[in-house]
Structure formats: structure tokens, C-alpha cells
PDB file of N, CA and C in Angstrom:
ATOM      1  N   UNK A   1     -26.589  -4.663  -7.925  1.00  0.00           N
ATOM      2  CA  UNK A   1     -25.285  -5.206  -8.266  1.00  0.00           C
ATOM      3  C   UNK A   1     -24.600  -4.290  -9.279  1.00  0.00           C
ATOM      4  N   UNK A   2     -23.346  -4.069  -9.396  1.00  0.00           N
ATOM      5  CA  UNK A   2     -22.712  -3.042 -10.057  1.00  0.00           C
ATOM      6  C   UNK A   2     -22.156  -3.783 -11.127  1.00  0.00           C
ATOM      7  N   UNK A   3     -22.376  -3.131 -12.650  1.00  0.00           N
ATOM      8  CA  UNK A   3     -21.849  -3.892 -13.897  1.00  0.00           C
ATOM      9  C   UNK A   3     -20.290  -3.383 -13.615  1.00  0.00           C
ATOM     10  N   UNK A   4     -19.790  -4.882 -14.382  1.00  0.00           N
ATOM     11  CA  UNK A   4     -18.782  -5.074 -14.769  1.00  0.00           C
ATOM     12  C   UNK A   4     -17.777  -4.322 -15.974  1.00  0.00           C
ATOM     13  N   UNK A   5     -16.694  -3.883 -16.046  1.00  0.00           N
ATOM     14  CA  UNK A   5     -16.557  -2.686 -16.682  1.00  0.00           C
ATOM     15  C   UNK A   5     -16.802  -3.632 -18.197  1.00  0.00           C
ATOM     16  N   UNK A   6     -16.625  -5.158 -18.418  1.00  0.00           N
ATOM     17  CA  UNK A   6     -16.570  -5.378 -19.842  1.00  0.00           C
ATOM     18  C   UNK A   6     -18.093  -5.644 -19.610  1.00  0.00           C
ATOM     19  N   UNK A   7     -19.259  -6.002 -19.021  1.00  0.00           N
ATOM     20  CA  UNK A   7     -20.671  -5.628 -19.168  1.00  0.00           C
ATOM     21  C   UNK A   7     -21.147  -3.861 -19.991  1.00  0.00           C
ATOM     22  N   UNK A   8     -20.238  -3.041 -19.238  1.00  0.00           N
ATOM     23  CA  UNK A   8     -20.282  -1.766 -19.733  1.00  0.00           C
ATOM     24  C   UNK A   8     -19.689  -1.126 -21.134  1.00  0.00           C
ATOM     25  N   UNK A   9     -18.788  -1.939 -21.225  1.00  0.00           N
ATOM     26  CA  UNK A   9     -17.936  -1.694 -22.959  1.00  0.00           C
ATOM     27  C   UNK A   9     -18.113  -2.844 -23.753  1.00  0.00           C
ATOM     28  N   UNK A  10     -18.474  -3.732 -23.135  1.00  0.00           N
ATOM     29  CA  UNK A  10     -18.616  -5.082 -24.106  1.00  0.00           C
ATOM     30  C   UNK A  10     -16.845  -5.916 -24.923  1.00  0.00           C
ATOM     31  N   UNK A  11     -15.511  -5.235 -23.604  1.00  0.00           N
ATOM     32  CA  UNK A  11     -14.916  -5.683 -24.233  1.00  0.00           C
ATOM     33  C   UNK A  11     -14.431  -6.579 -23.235  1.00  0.00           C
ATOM     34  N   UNK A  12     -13.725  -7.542 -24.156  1.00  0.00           N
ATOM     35  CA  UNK A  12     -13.270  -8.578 -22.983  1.00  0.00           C
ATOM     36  C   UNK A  12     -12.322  -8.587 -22.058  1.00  0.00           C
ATOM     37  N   UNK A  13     -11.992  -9.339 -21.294  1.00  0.00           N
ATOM     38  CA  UNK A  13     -10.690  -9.094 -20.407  1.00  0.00           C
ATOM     39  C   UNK A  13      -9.757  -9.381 -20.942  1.00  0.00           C
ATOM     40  N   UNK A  14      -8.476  -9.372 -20.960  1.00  0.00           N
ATOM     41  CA  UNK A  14      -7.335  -9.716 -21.209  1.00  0.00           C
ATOM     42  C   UNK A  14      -6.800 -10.758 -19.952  1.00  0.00           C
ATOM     43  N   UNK A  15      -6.291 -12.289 -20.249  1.00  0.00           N
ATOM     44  CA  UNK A  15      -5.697 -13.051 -19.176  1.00  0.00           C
ATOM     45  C   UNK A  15      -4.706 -13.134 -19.475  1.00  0.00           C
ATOM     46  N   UNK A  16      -3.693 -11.932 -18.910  1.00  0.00           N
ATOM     47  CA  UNK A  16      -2.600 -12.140 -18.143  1.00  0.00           C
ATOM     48  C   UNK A  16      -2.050 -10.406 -17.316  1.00  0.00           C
ATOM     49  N   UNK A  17      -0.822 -10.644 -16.845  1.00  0.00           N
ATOM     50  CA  UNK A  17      -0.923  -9.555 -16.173  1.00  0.00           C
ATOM     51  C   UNK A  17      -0.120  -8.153 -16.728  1.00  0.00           C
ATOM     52  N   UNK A  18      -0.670  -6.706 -16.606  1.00  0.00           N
ATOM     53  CA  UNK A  18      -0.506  -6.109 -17.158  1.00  0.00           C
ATOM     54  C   UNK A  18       0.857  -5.905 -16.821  1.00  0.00           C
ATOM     55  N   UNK A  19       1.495  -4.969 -17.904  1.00  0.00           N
ATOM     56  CA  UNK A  19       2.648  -4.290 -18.204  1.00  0.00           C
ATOM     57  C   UNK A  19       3.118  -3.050 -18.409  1.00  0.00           C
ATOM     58  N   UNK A  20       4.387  -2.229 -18.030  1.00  0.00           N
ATOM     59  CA  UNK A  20       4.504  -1.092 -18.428  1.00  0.00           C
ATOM     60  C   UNK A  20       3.771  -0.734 -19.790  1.00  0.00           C
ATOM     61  N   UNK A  21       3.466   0.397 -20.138  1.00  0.00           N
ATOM     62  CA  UNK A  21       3.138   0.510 -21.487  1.00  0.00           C
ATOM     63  C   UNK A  21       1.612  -0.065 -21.880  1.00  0.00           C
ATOM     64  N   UNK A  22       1.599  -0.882 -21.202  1.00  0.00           N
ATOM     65  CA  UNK A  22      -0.697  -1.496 -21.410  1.00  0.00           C
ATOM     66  C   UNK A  22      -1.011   0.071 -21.792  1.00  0.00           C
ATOM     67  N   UNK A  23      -1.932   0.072 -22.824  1.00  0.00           N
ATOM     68  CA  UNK A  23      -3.279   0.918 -22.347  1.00  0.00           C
ATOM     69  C   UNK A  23      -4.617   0.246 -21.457  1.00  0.00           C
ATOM     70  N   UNK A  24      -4.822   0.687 -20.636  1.00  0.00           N
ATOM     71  CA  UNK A  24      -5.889   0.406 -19.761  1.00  0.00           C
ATOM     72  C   UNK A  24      -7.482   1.012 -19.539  1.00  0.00           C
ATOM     73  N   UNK A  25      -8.187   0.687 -19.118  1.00  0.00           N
ATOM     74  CA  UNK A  25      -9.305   1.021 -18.583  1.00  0.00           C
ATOM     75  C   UNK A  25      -9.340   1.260 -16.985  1.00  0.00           C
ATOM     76  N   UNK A  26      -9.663   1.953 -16.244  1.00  0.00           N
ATOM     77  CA  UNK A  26      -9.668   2.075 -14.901  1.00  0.00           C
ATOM     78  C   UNK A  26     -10.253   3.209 -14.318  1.00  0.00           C
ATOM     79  N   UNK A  27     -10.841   3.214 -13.358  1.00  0.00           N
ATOM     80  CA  UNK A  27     -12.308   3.869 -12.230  1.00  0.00           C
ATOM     81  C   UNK A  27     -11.327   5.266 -12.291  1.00  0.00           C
ATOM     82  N   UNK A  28     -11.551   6.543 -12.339  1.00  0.00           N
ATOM     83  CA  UNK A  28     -11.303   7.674 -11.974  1.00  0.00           C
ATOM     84  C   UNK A  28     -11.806   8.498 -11.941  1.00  0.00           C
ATOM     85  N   UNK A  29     -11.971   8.950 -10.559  1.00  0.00           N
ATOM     86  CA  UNK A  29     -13.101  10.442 -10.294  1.00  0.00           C
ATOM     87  C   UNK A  29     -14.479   9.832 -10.804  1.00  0.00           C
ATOM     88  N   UNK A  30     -15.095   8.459 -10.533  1.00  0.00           N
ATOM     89  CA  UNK A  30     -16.120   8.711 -10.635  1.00  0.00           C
ATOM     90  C   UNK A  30     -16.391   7.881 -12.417  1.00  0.00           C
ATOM     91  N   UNK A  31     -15.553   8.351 -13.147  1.00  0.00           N
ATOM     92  CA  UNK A  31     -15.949   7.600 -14.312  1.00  0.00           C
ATOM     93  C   UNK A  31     -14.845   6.650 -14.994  1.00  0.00           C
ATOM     94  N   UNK A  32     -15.121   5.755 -15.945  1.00  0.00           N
ATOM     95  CA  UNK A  32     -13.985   4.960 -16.338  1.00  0.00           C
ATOM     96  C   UNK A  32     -13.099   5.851 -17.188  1.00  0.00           C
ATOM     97  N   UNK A  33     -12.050   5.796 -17.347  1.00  0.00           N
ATOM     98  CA  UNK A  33     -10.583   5.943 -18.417  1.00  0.00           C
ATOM     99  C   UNK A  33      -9.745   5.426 -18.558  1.00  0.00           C
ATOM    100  N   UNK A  34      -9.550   5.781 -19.580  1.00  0.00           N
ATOM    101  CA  UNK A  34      -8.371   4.656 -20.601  1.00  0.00           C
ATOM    102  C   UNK A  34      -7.115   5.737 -19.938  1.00  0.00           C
ATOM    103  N   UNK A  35      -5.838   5.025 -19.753  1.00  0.00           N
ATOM    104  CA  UNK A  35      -4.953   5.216 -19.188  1.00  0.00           C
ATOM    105  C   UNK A  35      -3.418   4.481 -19.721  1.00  0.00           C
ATOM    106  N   UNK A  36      -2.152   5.014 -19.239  1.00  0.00           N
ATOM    107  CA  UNK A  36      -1.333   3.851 -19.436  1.00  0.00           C
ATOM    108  C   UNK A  36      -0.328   3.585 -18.619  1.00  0.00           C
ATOM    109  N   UNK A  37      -0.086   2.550 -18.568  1.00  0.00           N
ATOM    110  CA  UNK A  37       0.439   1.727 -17.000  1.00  0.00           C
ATOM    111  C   UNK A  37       2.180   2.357 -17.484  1.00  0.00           C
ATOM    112  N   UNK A  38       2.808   3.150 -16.090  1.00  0.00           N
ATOM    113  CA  UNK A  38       3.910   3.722 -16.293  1.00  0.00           C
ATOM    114  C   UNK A  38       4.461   2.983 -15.098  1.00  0.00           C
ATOM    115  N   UNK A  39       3.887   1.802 -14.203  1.00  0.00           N
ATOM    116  CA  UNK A  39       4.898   1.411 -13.280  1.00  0.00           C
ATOM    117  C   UNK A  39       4.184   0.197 -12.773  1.00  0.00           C
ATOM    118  N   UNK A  40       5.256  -1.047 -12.562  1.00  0.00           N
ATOM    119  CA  UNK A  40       4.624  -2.011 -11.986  1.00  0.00           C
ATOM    120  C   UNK A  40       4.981  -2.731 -10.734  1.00  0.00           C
ATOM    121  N   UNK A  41       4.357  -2.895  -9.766  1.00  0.00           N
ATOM    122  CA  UNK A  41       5.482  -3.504  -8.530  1.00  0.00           C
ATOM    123  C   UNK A  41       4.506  -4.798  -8.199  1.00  0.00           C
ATOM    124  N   UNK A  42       4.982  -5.665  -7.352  1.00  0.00           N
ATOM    125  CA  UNK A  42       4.492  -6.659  -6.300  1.00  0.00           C
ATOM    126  C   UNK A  42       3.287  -5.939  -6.347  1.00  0.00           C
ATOM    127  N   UNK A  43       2.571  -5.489  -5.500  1.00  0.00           N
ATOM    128  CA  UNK A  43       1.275  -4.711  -5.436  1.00  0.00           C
ATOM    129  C   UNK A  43       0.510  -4.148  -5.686  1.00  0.00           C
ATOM    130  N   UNK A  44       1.304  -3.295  -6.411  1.00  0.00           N
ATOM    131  CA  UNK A  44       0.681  -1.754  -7.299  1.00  0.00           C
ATOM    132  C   UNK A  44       0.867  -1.591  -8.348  1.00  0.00           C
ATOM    133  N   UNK A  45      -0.341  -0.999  -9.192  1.00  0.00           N
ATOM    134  CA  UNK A  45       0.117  -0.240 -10.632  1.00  0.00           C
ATOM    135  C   UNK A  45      -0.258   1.351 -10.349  1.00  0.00           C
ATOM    136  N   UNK A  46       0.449   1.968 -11.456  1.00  0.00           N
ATOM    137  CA  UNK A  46       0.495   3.457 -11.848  1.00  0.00           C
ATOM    138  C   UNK A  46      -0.078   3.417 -12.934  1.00  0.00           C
ATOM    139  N   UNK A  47      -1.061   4.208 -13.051  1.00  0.00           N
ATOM    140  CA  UNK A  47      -1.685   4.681 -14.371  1.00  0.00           C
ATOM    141  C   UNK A  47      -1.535   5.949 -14.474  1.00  0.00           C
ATOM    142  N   UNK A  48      -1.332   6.189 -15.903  1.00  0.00           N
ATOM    143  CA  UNK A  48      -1.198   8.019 -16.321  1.00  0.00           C
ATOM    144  C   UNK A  48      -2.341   8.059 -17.436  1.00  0.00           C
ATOM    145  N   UNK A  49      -3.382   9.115 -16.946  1.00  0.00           N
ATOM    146  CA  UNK A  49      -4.304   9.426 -17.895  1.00  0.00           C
ATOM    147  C   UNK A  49      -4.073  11.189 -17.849  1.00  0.00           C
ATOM    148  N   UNK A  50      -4.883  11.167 -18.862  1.00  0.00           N
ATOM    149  CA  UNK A  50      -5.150  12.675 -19.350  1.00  0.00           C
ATOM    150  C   UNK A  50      -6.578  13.095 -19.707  1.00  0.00           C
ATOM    151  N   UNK A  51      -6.781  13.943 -18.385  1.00  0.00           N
ATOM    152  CA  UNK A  51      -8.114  15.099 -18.531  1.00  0.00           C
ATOM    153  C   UNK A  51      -8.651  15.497 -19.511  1.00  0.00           C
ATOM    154  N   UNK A  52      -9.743  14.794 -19.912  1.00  0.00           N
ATOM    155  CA  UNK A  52     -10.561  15.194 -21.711  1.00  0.00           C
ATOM    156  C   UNK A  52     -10.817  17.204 -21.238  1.00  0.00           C
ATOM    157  N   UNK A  53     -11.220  17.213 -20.020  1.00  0.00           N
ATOM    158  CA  UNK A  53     -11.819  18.713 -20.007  1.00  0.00           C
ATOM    159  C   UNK A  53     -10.228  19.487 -19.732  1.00  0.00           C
ATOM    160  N   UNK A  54      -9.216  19.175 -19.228  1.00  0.00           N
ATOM    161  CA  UNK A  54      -8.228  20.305 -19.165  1.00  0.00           C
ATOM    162  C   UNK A  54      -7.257  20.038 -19.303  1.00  0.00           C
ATOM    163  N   UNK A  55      -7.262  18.899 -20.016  1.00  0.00           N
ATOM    164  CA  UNK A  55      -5.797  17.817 -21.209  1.00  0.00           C
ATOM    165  C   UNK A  55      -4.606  18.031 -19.585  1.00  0.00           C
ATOM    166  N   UNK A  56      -4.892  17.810 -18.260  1.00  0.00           N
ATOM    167  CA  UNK A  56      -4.136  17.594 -17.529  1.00  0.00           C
ATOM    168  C   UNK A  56      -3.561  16.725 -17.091  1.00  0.00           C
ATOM    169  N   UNK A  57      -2.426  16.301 -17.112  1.00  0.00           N
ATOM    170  CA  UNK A  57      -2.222  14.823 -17.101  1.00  0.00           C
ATOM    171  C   UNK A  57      -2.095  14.386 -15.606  1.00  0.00           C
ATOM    172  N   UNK A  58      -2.802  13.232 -15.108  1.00  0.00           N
ATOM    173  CA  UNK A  58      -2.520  13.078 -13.823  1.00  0.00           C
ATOM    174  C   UNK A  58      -2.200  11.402 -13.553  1.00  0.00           C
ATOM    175  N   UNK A  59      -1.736  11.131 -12.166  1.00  0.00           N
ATOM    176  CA  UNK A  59      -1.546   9.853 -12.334  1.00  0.00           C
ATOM    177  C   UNK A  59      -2.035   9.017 -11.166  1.00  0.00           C
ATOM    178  N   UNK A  60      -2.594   7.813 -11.352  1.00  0.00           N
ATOM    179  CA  UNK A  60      -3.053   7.310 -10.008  1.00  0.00           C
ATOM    180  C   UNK A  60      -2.651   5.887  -9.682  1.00  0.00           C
ATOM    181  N   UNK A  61      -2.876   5.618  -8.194  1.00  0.00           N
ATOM    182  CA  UNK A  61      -2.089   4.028  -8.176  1.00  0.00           C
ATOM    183  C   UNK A  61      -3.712   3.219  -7.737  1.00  0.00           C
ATOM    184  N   UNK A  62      -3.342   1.685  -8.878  1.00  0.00           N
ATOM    185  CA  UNK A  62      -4.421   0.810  -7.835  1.00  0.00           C
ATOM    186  C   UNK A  62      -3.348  -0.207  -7.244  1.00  0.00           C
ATOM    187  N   UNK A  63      -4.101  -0.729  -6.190  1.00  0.00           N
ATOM    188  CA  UNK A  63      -3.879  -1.677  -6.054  1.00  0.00           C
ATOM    189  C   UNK A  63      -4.174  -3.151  -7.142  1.00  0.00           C
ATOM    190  N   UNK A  64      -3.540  -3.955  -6.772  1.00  0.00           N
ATOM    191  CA  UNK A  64      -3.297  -5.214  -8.411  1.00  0.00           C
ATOM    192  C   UNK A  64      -4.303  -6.250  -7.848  1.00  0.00           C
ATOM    193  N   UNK A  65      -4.712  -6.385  -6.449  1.00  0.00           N
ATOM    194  CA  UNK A  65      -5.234  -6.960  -6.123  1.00  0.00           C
ATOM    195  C   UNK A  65      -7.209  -6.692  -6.853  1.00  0.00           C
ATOM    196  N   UNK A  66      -7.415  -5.859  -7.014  1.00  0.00           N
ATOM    197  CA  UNK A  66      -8.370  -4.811  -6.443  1.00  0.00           C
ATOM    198  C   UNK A  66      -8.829  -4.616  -7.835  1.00  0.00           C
ATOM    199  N   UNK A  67      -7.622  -3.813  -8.653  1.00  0.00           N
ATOM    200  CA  UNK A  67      -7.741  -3.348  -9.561  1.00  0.00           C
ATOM    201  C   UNK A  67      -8.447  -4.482 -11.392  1.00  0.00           C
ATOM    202  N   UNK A  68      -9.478  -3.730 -11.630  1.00  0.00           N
ATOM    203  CA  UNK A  68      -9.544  -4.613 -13.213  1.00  0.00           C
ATOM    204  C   UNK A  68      -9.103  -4.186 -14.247  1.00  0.00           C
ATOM    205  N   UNK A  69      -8.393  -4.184 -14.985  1.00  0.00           N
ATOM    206  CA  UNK A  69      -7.624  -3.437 -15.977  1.00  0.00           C
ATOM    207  C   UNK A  69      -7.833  -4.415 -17.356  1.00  0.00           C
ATOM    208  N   UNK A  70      -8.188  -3.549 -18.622  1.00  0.00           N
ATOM    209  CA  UNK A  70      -9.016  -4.111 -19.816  1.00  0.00           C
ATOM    210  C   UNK A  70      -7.985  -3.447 -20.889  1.00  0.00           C
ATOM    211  N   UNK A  71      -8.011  -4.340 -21.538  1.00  0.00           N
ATOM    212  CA  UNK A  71      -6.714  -3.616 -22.483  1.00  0.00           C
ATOM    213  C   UNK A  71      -7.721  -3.149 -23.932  1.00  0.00           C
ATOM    214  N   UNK A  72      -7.241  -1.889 -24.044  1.00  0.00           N
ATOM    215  CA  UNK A  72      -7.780  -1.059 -25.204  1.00  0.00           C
ATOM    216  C   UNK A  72      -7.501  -2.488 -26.596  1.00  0.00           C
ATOM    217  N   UNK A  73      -6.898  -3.325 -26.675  1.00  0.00           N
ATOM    218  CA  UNK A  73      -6.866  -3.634 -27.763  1.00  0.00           C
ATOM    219  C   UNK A  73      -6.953  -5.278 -27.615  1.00  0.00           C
ATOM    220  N   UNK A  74      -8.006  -5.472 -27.369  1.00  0.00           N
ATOM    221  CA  UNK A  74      -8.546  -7.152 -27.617  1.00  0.00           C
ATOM    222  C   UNK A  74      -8.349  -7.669 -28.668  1.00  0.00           C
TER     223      UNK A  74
END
């Protein structure tokens, strides 16, 4: 069974739904990062993080359904 990202950080969820501007937690390439939500629709969010190894900034969409998103500041 696969831990839960607040099993893995020990932080809690946040109940309600995110917003432009959240900092987030979310799956990329393999490992978690903190990110921040630059767009919100019916379906989808946009997250913009930045590459610890080549400070590149990139951006990815989850789905809202799908997606667990943990706010840096409980």
C-alpha cells in the first residue's frame, strides 16, 4: 500500500479547496514538491515549481479530482 503524502511529512491536510497562490505539495518526476498553484479551473490545477538541481522553473497540471494538495502552512 502506498503512504499517504501527510503519512510521509506528518502534515495535515488542509479542508478546503485550493487557490491561486496555495503553496502546495505535489508528485513530480518521481518525488514530492512544494509548488504554487498559478491557475484554477472546474478540473484542473497548475502548479509552478522550481528545480532544486537547475533552479528551472517548470509547470505542471493535475487533475482536482486525482490530485492531493497539502498546504505548506498548517
Amino acid at each position: 500500500m502506498e503512504a499517504t503524502i501527510q503519512e510521509m511529512t506528518g502534515m495535515p491536510a488542509k479542508e478546503r479547496e485550493v487557490e491561486v497562490g496555495d503553496e502546495v505539495m505535489h508528485w513530480a518526476t518521481g518525488r514530492l514538491r512544494w509548488g504554487e498553484v498559478t491557475k484554477v479551473t472546474k478540473r484542473h490545477i497548475w502548479i509552478e515549481y522550481t528545480s532544486r538541481s537547475t533552479g528551472q522553473v517548470h509547470n505542471t497540471q493535475r487533475h482536482r479530482d486525482i490530485a492531493l494538495m497539502y498546504s505548506k502552512f498548517c
